[in-house]
C-alpha atoms as a PDB file:
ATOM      1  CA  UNK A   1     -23.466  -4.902  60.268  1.00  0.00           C
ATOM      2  CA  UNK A   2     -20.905  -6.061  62.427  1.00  0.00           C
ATOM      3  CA  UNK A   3     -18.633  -7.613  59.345  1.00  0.00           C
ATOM      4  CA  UNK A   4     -19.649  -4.503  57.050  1.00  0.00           C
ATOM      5  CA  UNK A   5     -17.651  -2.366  59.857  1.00  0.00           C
ATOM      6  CA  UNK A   6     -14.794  -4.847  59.997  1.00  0.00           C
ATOM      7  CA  UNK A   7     -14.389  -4.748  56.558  1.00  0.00           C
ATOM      8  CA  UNK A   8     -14.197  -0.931  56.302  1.00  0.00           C
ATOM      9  CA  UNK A   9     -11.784  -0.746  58.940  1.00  0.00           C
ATOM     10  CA  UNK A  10      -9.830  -3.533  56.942  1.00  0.00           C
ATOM     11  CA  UNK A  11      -9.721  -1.439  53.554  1.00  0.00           C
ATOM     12  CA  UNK A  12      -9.399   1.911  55.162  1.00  0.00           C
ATOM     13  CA  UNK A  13      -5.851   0.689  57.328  1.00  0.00           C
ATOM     14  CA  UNK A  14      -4.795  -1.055  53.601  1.00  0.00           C
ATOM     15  CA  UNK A  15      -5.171   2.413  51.607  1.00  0.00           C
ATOM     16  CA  UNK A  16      -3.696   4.713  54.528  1.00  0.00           C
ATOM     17  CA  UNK A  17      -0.833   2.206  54.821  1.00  0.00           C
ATOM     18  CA  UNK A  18      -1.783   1.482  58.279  1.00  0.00           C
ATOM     19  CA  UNK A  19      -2.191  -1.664  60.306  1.00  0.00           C
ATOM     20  CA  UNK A  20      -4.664  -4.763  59.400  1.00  0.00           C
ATOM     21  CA  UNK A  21      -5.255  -8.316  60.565  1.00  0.00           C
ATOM     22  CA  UNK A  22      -2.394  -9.585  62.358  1.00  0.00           C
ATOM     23  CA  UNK A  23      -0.137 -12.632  61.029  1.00  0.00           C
ATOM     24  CA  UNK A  24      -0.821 -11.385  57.532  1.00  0.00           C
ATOM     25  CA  UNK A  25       0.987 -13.657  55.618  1.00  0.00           C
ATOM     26  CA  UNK A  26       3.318 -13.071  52.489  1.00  0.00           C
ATOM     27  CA  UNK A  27       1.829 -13.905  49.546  1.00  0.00           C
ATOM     28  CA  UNK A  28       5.153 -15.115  47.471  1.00  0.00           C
ATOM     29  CA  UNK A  29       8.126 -17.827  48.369  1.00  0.00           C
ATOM     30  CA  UNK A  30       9.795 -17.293  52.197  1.00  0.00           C
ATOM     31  CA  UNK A  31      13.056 -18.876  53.171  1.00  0.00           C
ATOM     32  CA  UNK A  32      13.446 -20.352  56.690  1.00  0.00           C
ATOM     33  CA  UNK A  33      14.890 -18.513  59.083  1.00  0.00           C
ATOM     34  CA  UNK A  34      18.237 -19.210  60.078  1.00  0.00           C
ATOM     35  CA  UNK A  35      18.988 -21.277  62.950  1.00  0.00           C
ATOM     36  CA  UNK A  36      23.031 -22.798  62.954  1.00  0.00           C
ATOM     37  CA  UNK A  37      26.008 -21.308  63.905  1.00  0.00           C
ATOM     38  CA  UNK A  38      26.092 -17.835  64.889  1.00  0.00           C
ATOM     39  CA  UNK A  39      29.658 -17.281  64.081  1.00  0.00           C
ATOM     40  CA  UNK A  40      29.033 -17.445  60.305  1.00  0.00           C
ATOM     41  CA  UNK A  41      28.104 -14.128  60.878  1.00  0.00           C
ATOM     42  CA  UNK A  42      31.143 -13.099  62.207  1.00  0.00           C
ATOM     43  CA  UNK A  43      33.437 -13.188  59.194  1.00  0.00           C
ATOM     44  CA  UNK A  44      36.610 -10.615  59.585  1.00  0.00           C
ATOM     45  CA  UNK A  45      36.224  -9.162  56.103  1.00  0.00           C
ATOM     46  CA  UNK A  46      32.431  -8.873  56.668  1.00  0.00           C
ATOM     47  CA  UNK A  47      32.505  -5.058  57.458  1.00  0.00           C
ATOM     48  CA  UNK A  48      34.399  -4.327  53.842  1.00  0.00           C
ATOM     49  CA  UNK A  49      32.380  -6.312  52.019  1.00  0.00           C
ATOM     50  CA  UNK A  50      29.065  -4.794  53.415  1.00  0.00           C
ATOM     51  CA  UNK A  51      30.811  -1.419  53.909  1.00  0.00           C
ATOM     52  CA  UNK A  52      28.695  -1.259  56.861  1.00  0.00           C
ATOM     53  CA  UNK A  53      29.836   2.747  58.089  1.00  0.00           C
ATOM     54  CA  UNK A  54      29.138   3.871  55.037  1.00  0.00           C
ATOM     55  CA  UNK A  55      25.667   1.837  55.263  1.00  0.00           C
ATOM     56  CA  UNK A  56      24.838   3.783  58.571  1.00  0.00           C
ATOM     57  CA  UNK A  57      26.383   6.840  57.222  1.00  0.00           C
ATOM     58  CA  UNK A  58      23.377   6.769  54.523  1.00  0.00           C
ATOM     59  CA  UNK A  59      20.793   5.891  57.614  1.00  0.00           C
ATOM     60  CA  UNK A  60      21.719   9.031  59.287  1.00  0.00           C
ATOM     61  CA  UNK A  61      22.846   6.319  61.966  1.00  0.00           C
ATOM     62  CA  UNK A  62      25.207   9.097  64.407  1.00  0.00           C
ATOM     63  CA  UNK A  63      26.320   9.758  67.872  1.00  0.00           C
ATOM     64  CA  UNK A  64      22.822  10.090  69.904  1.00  0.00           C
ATOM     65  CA  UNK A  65      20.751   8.211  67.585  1.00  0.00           C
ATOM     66  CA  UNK A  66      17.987   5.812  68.318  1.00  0.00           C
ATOM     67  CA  UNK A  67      18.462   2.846  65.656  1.00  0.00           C
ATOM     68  CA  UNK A  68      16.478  -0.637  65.193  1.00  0.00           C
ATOM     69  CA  UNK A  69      18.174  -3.751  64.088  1.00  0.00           C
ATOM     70  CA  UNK A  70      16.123  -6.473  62.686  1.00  0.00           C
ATOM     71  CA  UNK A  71      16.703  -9.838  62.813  1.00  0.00           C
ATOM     72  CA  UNK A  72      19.612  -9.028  64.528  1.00  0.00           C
ATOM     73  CA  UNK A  73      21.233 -12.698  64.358  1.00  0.00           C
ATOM     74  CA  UNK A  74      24.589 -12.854  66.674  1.00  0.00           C
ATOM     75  CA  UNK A  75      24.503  -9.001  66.897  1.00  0.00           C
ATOM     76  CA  UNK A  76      26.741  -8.332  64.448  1.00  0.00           C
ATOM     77  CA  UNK A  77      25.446  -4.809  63.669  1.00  0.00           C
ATOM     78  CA  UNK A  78      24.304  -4.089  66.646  1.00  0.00           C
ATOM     79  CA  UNK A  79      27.524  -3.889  68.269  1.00  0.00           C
ATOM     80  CA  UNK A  80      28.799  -1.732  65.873  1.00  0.00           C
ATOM     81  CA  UNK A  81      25.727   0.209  65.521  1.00  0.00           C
ATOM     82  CA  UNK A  82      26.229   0.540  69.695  1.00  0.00           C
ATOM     83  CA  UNK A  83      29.413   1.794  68.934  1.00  0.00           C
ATOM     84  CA  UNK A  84      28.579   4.762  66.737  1.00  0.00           C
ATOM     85  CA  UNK A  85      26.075   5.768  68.696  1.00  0.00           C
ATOM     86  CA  UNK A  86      27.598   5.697  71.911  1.00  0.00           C
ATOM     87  CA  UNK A  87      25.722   5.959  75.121  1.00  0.00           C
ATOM     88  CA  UNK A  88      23.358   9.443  74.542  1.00  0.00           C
ATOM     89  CA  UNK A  89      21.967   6.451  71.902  1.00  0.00           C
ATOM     90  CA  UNK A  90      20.097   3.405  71.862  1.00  0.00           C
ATOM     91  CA  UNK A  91      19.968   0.218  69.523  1.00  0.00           C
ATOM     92  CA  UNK A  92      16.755  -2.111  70.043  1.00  0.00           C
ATOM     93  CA  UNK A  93      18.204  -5.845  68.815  1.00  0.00           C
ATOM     94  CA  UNK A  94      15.156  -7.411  67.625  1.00  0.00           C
ATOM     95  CA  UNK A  95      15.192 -11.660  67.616  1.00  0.00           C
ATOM     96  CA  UNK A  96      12.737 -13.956  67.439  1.00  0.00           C
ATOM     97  CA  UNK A  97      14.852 -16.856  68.064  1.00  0.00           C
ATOM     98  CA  UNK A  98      15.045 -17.169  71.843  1.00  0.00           C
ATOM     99  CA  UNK A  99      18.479 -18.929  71.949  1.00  0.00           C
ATOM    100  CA  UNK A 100      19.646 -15.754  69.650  1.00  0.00           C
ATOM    101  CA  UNK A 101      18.338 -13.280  71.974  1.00  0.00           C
ATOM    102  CA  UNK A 102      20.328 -14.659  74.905  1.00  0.00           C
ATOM    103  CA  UNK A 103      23.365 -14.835  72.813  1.00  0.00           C
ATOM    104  CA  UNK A 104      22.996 -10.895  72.274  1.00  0.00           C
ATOM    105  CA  UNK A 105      22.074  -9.867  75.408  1.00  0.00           C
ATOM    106  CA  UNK A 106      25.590 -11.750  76.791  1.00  0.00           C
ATOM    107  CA  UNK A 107      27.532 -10.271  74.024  1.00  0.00           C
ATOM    108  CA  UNK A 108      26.634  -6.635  75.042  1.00  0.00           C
ATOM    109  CA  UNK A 109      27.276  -7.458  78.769  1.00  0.00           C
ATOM    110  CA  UNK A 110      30.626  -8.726  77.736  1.00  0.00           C
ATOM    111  CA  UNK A 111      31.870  -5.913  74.996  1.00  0.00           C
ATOM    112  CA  UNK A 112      30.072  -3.285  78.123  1.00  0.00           C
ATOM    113  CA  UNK A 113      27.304  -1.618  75.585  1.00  0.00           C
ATOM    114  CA  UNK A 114      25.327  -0.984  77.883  1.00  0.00           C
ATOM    115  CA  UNK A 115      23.006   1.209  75.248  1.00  0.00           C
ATOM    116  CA  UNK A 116      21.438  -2.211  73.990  1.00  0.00           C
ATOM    117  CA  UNK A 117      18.181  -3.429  74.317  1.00  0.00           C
ATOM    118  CA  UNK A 118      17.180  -6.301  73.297  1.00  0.00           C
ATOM    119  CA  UNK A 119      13.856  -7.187  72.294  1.00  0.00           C
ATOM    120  CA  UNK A 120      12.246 -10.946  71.626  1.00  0.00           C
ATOM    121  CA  UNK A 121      10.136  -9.612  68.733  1.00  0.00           C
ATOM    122  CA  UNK A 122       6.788 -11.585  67.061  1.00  0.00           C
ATOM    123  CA  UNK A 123       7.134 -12.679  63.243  1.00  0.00           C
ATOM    124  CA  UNK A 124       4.763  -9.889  62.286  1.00  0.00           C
ATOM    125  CA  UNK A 125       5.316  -7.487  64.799  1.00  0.00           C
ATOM    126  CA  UNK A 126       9.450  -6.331  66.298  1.00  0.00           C
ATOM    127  CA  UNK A 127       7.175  -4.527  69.604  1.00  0.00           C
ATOM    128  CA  UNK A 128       9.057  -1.376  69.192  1.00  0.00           C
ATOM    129  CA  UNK A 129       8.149   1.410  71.393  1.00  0.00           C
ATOM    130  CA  UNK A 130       6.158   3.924  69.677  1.00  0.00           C
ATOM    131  CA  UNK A 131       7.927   7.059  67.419  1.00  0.00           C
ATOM    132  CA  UNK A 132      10.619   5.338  69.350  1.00  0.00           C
ATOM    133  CA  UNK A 133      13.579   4.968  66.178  1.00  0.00           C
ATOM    134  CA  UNK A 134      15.002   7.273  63.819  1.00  0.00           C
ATOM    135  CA  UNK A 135      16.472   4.584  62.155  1.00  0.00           C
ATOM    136  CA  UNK A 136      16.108   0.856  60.877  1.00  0.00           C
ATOM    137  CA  UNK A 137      18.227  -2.028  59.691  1.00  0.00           C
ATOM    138  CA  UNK A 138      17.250  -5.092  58.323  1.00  0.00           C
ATOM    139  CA  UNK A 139      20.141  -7.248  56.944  1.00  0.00           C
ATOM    140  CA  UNK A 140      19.878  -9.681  54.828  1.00  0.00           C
ATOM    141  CA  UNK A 141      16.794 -11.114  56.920  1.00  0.00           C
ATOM    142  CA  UNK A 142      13.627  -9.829  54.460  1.00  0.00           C
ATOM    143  CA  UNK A 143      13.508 -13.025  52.901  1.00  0.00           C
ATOM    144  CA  UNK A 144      12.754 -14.699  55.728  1.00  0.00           C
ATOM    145  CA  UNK A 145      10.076 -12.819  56.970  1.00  0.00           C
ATOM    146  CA  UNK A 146       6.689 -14.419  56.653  1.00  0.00           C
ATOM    147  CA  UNK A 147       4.746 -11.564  56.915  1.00  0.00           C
ATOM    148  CA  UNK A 148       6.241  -8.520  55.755  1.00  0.00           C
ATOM    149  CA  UNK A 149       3.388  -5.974  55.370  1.00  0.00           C
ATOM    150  CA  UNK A 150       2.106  -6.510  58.797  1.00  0.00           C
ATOM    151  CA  UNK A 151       5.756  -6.380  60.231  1.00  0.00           C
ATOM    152  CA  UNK A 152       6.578  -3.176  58.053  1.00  0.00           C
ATOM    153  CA  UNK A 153       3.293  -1.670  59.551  1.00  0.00           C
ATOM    154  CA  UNK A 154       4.854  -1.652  63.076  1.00  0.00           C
ATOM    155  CA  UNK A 155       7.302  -0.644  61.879  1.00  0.00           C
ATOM    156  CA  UNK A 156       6.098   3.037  60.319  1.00  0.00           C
ATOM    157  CA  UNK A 157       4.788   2.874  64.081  1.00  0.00           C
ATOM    158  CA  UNK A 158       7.948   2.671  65.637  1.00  0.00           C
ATOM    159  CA  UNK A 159       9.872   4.884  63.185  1.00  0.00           C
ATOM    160  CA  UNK A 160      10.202   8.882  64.108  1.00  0.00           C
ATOM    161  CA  UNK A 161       9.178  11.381  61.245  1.00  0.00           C
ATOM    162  CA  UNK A 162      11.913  11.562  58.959  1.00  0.00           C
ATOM    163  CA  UNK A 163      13.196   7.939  60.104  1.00  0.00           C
ATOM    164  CA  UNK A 164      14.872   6.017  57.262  1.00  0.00           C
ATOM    165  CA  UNK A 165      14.085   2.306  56.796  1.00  0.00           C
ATOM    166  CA  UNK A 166      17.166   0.575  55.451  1.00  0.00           C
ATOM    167  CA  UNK A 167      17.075  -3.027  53.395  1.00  0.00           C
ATOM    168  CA  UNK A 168      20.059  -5.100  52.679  1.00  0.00           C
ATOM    169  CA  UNK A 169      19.264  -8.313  50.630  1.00  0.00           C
ATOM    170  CA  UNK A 170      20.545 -10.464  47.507  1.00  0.00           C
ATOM    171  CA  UNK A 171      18.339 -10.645  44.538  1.00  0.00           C
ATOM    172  CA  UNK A 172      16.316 -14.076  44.671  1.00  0.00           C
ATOM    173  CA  UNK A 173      12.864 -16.140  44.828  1.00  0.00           C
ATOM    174  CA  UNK A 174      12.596 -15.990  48.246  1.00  0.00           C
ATOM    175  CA  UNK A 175      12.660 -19.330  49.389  1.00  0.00           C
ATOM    176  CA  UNK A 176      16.455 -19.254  48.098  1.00  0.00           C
ATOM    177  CA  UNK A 177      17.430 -16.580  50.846  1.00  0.00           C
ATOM    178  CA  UNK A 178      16.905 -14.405  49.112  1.00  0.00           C
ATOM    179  CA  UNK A 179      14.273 -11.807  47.035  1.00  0.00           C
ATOM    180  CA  UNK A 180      14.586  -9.842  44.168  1.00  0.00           C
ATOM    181  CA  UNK A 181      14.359  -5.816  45.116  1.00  0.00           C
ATOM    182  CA  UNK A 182      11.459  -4.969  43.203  1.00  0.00           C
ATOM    183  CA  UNK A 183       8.851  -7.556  45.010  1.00  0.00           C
ATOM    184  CA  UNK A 184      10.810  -5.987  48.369  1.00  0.00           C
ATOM    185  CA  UNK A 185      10.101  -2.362  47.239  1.00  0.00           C
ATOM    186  CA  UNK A 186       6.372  -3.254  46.030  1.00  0.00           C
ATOM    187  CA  UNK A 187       5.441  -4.780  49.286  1.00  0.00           C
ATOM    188  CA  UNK A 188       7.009  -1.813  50.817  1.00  0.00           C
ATOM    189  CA  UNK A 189       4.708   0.190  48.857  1.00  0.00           C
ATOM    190  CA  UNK A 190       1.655  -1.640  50.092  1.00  0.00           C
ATOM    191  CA  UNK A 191       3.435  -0.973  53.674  1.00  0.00           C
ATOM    192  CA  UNK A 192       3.080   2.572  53.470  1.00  0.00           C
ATOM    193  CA  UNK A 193       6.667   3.317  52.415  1.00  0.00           C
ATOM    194  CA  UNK A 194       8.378   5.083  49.534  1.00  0.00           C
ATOM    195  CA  UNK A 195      11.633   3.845  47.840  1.00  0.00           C
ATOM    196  CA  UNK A 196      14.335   7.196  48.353  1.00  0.00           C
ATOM    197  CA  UNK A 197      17.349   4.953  47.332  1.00  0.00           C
ATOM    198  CA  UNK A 198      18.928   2.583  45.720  1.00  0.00           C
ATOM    199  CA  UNK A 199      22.324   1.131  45.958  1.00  0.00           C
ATOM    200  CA  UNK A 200      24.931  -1.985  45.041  1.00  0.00           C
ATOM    201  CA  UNK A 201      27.792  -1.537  46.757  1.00  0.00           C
ATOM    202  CA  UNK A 202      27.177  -3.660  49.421  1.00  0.00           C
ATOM    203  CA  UNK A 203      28.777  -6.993  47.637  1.00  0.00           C
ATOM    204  CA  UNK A 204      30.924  -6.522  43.945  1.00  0.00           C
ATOM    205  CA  UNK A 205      29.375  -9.428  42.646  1.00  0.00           C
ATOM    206  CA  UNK A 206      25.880  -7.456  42.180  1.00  0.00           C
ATOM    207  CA  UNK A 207      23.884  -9.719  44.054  1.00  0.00           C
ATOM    208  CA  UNK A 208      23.062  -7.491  47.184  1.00  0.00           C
ATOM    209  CA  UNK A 209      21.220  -4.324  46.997  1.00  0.00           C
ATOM    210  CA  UNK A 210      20.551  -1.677  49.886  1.00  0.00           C
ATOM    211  CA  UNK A 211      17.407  -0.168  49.488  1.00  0.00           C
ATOM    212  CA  UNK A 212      16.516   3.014  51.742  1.00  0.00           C
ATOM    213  CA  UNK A 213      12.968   3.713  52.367  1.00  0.00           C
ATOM    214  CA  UNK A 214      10.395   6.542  54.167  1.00  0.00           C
ATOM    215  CA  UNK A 215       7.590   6.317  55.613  1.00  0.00           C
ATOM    216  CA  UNK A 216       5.208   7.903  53.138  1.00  0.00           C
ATOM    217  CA  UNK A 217       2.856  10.945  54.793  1.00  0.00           C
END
């Protein structure tokens, strides 16, 4: 009896899109996450290429907002996410790479943003506050994530009605760094998310994509 109920509970949280067992793992290729040099990130023409205020333009990302960057690396975006916000707003760095999550936390204290937090997240879980975000970034890190249902789950827990989810990625086989968009916007699917758009200007060479999602009702 016992198993019968856990097993309801199982397929009821898959068809509503809601939570299951934790750690769920993904089911295709994952690429390991990154662990070198933080200042590859940190590449002067990077905010052209990625166009990134016209990415957080399409987020809603503005003065006051509440925004979630995951996988947050050297805190590229999250300083400049801190920045357009300003200090009526928030940005919650999520890392799970402890020696990352220092680096952050001393790069806010030193460029005085005192609107981030930063958050030592799980692999399948970035321990956001509840309704806590009107807004999510994750750039180029969904390839690494080894279980992106479960993590995408929190996430619609995290997110504010209305809150767009935003995806920047190359096209790949996962294990490449990097995954093609439809297998991104399927497992979304599964997540509980619908695709809203769809857009290439993140890189001319049409490898990256930036996929906007919301959290389905």
């Amino acid at each position: 009896m016992l198993f019968r109920k856990s097993l309801l509970i199982l397929l009821i949280g898959v068809l509503l899109g809601g939570p299951t067992v934790k750690g769920e793992p993904a089911d295709r290729p994952t690429s390991e996450p990154y662990k070198g040099d933080l200042s590859i990130f940190e590449d002067p023409e990077r905010d052209q290429k990625l166009q990134i205020g016209r990415v957080m333009d399409l987020l809603g990302i503005r003065e006051g907002s509440r925004v979630a960057d995951i996988g947050a690396g050297s805190g590229w975006f999250t300083v400049r996410c801190a920045r357009r916000v300003g200090p009526r707003g928030v940005v919650y760095a999520i890392e799970i790479n402890p020696d990352y999550v220092r680096h952050i936390k001393r790069r806010a204290a030193k460029e005085k943003l005192a609107n981030i937090r930063v958050i030592r997240g799980n692999a399948d879980d970035p321990r956001l506050p509840p309704r806590s975000v009107g807004a999510v970034l994750l750039l180029k890190a969904y390839h690494e994530l080894s279980a992106p249902v479960a993590l995408l789950r929190h996430l619609r827990v995290a997110m504010r009605a209305g809150a767009r989810l935003g995806i920047i990625d190359r096209n790949g086989n996962g294990k490449d760094h990097g995954l093609n968009a439809d297998v991104v916007i399927k497992e979304a699917a599964v997540a509980g998310f619908a695709l809203v758009e769809q857009h290439d200007f993140v890189k001319p060479d049409g490898m990256d994509y930036f996929l906007i999602f919301r959290a389905r009702e």
